[in-house]
Protein backbone atom coordinates (compact mmCIF):
# COMPACT_ATOMS: atom_id res chain seq x y z
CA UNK A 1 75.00 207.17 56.27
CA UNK A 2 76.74 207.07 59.32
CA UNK A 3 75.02 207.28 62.59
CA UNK A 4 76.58 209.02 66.30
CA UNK A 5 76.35 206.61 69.41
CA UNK A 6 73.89 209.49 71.15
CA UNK A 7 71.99 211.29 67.95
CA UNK A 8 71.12 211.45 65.00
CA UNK A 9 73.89 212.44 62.36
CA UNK A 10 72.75 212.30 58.23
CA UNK A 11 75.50 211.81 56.15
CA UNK A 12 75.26 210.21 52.57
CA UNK A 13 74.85 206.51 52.34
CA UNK A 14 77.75 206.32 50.43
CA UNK A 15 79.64 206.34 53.67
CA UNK A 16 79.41 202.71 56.09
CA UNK A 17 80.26 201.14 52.95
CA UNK A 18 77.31 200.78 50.76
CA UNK A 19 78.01 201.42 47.25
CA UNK A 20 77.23 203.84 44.16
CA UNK A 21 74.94 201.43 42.91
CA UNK A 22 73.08 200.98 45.68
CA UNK A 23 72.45 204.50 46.27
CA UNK A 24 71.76 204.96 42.72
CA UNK A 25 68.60 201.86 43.38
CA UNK A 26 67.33 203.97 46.57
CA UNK A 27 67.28 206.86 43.90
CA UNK A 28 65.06 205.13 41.56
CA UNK A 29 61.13 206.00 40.23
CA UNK A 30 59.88 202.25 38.94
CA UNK A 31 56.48 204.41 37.91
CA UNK A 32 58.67 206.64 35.41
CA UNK A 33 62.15 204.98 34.92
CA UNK A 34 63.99 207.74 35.83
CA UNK A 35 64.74 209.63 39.31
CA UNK A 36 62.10 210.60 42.21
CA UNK A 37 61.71 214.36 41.50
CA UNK A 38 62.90 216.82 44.52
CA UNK A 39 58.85 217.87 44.76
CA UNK A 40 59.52 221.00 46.57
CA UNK A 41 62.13 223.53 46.07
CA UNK A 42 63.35 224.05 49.35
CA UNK A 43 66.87 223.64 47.92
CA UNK A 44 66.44 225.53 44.68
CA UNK A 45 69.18 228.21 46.43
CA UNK A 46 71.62 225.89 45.70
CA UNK A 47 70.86 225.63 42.13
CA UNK A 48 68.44 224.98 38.90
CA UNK A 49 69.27 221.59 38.65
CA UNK A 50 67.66 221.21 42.88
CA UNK A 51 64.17 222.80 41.30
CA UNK A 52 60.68 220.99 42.13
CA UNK A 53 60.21 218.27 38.89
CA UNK A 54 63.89 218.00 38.15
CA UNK A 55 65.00 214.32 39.30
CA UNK A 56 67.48 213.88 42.15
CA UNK A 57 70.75 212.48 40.88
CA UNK A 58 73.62 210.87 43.25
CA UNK A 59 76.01 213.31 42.61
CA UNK A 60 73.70 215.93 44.00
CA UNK A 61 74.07 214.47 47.47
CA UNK A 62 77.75 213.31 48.03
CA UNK A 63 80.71 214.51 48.22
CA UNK A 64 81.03 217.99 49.17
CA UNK A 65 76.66 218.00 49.13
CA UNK A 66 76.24 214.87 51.37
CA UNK A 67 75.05 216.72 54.15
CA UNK A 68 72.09 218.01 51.61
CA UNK A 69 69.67 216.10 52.70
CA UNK A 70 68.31 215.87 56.45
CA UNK A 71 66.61 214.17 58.52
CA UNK A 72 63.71 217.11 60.07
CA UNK A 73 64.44 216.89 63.51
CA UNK A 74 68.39 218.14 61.82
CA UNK A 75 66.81 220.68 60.08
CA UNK A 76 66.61 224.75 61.12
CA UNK A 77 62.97 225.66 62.88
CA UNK A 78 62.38 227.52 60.03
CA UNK A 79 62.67 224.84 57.46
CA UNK A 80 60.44 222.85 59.23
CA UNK A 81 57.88 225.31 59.72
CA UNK A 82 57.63 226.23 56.21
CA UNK A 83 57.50 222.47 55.15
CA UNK A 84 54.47 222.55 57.86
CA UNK A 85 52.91 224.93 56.19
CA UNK A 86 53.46 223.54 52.54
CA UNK A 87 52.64 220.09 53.12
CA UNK A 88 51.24 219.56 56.56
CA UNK A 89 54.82 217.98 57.23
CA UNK A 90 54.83 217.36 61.05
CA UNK A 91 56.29 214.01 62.24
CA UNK A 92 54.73 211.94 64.75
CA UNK A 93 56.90 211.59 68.29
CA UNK A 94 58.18 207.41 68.23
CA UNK A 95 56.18 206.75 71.54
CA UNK A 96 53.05 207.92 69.47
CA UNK A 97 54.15 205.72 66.74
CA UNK A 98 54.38 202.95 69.19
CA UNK A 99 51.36 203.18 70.89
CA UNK A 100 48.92 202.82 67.26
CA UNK A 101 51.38 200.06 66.16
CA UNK A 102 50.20 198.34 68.96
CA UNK A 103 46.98 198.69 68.16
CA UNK A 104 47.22 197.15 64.84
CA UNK A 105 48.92 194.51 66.24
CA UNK A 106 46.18 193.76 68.85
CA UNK A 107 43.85 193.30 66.46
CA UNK A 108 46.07 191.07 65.01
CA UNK A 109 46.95 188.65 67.81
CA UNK A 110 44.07 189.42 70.02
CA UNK A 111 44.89 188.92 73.57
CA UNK A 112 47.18 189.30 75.73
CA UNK A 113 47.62 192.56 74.60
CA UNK A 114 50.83 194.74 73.58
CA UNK A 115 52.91 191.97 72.79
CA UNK A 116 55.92 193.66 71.73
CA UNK A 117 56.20 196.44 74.61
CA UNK A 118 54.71 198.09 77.44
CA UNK A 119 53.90 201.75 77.19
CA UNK A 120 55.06 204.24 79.59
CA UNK A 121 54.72 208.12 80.22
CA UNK A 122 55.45 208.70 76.42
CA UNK A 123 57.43 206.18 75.95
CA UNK A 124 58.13 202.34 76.19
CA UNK A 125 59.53 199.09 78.06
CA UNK A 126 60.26 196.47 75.52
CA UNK A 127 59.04 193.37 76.15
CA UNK A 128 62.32 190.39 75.43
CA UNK A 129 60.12 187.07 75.77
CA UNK A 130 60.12 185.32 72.57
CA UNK A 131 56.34 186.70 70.88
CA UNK A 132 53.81 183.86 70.89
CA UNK A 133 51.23 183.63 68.45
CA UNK A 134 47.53 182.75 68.57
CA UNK A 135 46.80 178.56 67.38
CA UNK A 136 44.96 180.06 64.08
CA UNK A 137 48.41 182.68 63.14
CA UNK A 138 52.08 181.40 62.89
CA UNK A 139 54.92 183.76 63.02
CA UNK A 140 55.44 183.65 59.09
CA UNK A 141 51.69 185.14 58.86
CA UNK A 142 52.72 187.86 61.07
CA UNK A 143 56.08 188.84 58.71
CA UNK A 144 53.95 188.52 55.44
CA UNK A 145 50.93 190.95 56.58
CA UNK A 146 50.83 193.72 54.28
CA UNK A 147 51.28 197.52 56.12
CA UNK A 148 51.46 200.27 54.53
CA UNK A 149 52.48 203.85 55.91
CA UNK A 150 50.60 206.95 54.07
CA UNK A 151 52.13 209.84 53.74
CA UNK A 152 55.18 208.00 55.34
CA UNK A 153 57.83 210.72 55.47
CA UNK A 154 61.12 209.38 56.99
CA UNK A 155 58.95 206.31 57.83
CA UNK A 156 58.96 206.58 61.46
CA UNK A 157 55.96 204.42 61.85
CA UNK A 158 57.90 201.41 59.27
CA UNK A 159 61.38 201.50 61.72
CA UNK A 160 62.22 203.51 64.56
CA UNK A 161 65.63 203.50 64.09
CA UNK A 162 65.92 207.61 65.83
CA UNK A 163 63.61 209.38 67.73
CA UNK A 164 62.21 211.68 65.44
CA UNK A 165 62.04 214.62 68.52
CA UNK A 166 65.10 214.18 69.63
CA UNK A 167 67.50 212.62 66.94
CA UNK A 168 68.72 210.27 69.35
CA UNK A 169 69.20 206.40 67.92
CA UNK A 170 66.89 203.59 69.63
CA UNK A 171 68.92 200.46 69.72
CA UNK A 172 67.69 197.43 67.42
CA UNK A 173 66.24 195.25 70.32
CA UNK A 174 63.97 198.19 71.31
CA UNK A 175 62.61 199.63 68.61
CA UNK A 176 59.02 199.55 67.53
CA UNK A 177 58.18 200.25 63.57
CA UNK A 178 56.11 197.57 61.58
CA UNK A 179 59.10 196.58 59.83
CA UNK A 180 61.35 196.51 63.14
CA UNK A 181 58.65 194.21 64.84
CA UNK A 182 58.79 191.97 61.77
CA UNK A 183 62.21 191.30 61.81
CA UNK A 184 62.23 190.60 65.30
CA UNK A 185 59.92 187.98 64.87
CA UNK A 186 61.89 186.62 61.86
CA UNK A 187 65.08 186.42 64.42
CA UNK A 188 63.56 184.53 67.05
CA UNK A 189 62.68 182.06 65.01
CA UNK A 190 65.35 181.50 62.04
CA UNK A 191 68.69 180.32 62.83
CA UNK A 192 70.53 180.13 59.84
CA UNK A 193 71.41 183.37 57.89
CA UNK A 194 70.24 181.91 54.53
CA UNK A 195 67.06 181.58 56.13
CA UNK A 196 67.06 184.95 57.77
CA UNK A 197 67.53 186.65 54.13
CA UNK A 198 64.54 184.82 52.73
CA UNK A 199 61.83 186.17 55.16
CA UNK A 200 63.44 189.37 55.56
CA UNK A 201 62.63 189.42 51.62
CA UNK A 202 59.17 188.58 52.27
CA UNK A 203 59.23 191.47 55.48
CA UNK A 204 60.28 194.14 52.98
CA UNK A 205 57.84 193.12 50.31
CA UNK A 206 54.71 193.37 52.62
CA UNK A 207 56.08 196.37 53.81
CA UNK A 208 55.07 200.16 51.87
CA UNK A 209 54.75 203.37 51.95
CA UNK A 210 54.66 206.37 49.91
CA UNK A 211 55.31 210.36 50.22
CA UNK A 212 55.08 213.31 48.15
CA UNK A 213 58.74 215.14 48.79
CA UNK A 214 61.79 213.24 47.27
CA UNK A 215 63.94 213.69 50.19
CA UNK A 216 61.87 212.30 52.54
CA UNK A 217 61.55 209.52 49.72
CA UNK A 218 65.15 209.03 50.05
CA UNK A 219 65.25 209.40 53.56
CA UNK A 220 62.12 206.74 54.29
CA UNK A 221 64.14 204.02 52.12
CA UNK A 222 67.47 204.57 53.54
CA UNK A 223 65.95 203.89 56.82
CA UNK A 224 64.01 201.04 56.25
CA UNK A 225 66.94 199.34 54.13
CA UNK A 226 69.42 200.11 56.88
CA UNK A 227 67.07 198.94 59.84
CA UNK A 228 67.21 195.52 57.93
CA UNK A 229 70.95 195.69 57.89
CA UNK A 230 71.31 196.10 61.38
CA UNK A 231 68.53 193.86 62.57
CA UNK A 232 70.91 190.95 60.53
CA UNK A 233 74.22 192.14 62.30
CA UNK A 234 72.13 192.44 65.60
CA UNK A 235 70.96 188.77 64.80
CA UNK A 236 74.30 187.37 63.80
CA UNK A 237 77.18 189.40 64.84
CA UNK A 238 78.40 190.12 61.04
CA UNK A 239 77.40 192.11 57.38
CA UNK A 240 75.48 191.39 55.38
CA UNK A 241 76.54 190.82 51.85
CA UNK A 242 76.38 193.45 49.53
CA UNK A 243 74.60 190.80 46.74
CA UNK A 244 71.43 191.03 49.58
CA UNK A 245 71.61 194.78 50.30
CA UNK A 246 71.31 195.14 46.72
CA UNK A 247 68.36 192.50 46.27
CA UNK A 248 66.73 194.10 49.12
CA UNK A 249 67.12 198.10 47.97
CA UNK A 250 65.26 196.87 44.71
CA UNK A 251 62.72 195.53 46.94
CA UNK A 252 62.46 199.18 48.97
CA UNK A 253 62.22 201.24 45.88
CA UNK A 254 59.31 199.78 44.54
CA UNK A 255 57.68 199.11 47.81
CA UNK A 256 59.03 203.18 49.27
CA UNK A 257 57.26 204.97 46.34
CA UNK A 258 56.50 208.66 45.20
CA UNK A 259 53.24 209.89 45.33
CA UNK A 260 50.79 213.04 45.53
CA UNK A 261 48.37 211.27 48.17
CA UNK A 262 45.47 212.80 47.22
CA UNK A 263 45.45 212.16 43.13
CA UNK A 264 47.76 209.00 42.92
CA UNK A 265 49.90 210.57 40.66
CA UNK A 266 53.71 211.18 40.40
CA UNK A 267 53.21 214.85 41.87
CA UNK A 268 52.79 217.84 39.92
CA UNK A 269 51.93 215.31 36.69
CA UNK A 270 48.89 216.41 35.87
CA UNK A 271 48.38 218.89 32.99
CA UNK A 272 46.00 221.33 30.91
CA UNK A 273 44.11 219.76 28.01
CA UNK A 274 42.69 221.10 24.82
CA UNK A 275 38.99 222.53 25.48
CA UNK A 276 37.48 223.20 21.42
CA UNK A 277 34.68 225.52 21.37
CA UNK A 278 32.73 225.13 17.92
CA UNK A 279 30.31 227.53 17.26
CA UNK A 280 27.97 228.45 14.12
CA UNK A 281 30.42 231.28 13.26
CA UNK A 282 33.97 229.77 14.71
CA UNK A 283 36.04 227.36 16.57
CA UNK A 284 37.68 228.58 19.68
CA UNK A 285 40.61 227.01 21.30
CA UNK A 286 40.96 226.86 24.69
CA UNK A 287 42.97 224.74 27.86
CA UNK A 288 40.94 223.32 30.36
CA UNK A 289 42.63 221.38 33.34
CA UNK A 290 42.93 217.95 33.98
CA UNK A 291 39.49 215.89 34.22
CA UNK A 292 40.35 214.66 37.54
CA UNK A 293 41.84 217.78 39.02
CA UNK A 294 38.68 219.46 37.89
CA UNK A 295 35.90 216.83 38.79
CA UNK A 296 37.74 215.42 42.03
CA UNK A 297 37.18 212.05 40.54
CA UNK A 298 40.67 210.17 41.22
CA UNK A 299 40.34 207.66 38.38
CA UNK A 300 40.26 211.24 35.94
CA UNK A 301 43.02 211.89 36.58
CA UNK A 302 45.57 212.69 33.29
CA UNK A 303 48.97 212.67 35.69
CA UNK A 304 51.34 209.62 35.91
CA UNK A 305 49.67 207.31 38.20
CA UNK A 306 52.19 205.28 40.56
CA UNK A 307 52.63 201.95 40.56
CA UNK A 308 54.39 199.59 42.70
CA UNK A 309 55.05 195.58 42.50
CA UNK A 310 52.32 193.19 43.56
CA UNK A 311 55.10 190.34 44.96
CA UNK A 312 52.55 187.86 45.41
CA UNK A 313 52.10 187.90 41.13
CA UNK A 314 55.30 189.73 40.43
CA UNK A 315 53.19 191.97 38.33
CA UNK A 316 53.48 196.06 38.37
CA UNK A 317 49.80 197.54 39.20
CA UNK A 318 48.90 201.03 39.80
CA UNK A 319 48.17 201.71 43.69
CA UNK A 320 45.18 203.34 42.63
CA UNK A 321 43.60 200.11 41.42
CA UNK A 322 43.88 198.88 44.55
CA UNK A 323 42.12 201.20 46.65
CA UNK A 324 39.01 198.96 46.85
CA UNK A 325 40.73 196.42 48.00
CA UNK A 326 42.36 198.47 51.20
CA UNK A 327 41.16 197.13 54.74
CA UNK A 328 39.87 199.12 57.58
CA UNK A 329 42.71 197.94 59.60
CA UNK A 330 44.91 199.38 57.04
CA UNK A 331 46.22 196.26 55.56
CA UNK A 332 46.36 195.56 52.03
């Protein structure tokens, strides 16, 4: 992915050298051990192989096809108002995104208020003062609280690293996603880049977010694993290793996982059953759908349910276990 010094320009992250492998980790479904799934066949023109359930493969998307995939605000008016339509896809403006970020995080640190920034006429002045924390918080608190982004779509509320109107790039000291603010947080107060690469683990692992389409999958983790990359260079004037980018794009593609938001299922999993009729006279065979499709009870569900890494156990759970366990605040 490479990126203009003005806007916005999607390219595959093949390019800025990041490797094969890594791409092919970004690509990955922990819940099924293959692919995430296109889940929508808006490119089904180009062929069979682009179709809703068939898995997205890497040489789909370079090459000659790296331009494939887009960001929305690159994409034609029409696309974007039939992905409206489909899926309710509409992307919040980054000043929006700003302004509830900073109301999770003044519930978080209490007063003085807005911490980070200071909001203006749809859109922000960053604040550069080191961030102080309350006596009964520490900073490391701060990077380990768990966020998670529904329906995340390129993630705009997890990094801003574009304005998601206008395409343009927001430079690393100014920008205003969860992840972004952690990260800050981690470089005013870590010197040493050993150091730096350990809680930037622990940012990305308290850090999640799911979405139904498998480009905006794609999209979501290649932003939130490149935001990290450029925080570091920010931090310390050099690249990070390619061992770390690695570690930390396993990290994002359990944390950045595929999901139909409403079931908990890999999308489009769920499936008829067998309904048998017996009768005096005869048995009838019949299909009947899936028990949770039919009921609306989201435990019933006969679909793949996702899963994602609890860090704190290193044990795989399904989200959907965890919903009792969600916050009001939205924390985990």
């Amino acid at each position: 992915m490479t990126m203009g010094s003005k806007a916005l320009k999607q390219k595959s992250i093949l390019i800025n050298g990041i490797s094969s492998e890594i791409l092919n980790v970004l690509l990955k479904d922990n819940t099924t051990g293959s692919n995430i799934i296109w889940a929508t066949n808006d490119y089904i023109s180009i062929g069979n192989e682009y179709s809703f359930n068939n898995p997205i493969y890497d040489n789909q998307i370079t090459g000659a096809n790296d331009n494939i995939i887009k960001p929305r605000v690159e994409k034609d008016r029409e696309s974007q108002t039939q992905r409206s339509k489909d899926k309710a896809e509409v992307f919040t403006p980054s000043w929006v995104c700003n302004a509830q970020n900073n109301l999770i995080d003044n519930a978080w640190f209490g007063l003085p208020r807005n911490r980070f920034n200071t909001e203006r006429n749809n859109s922000w002045e960053t604040n550069y003062y080191k961030i102080t924390f309350p006596q009964n918080k520490c900073w490391q608190d701060y990077v380990t609280t768990k966020r998670l982004e529904i329906s995340c779509g390129e993630a705009p509320y997890l990094t801003s690293r574009y304005d998601t109107v206008t395409g343009k790039m927001i430079p690393v000291k100014k920008r205003i996603g969860i992840l972004d603010r952690k990260l800050r947080i981690i470089s005013e107060n870590v010197d040493s880049t050993e150091n730096w690469k350990k809680w930037a683990k622990y940012a990305l692992q308290s850090t999640y977010g799911y979405e139904w389409q498998g480009d905006n999958v794609l999209l979501a983790r290649e932003n939130v694993l490149l935001t990290t990359i450029e925080h570091f260079n920010d931090k310390f004037n050099e690249q990070l290793d390619q061992d770390t980018i690695l570690l930390f794009a396993n990290i994002i593609s359990w944390n950045i996982w595929q999901m139909d938001g409403i079931k908990y299922v890999i999308p489009n999993t769920c499936h008829e059953v067998d309904n048998i009729q017996i009768s005096l006279f005869e048995t009838e065979e019949a299909k009947d759908i899936c028990p949770g499709c039919k009921t609306g009870d989201y435990l019933k569900h006969n679909g793949i349910y996702a899963t994602i890494m609890d860090w704190d156990e290193n044990n795989v759970v399904r989200f959907v276990d965890l919903l009792e366990g969600v916050e009001q605040d939205g924390t985990i």
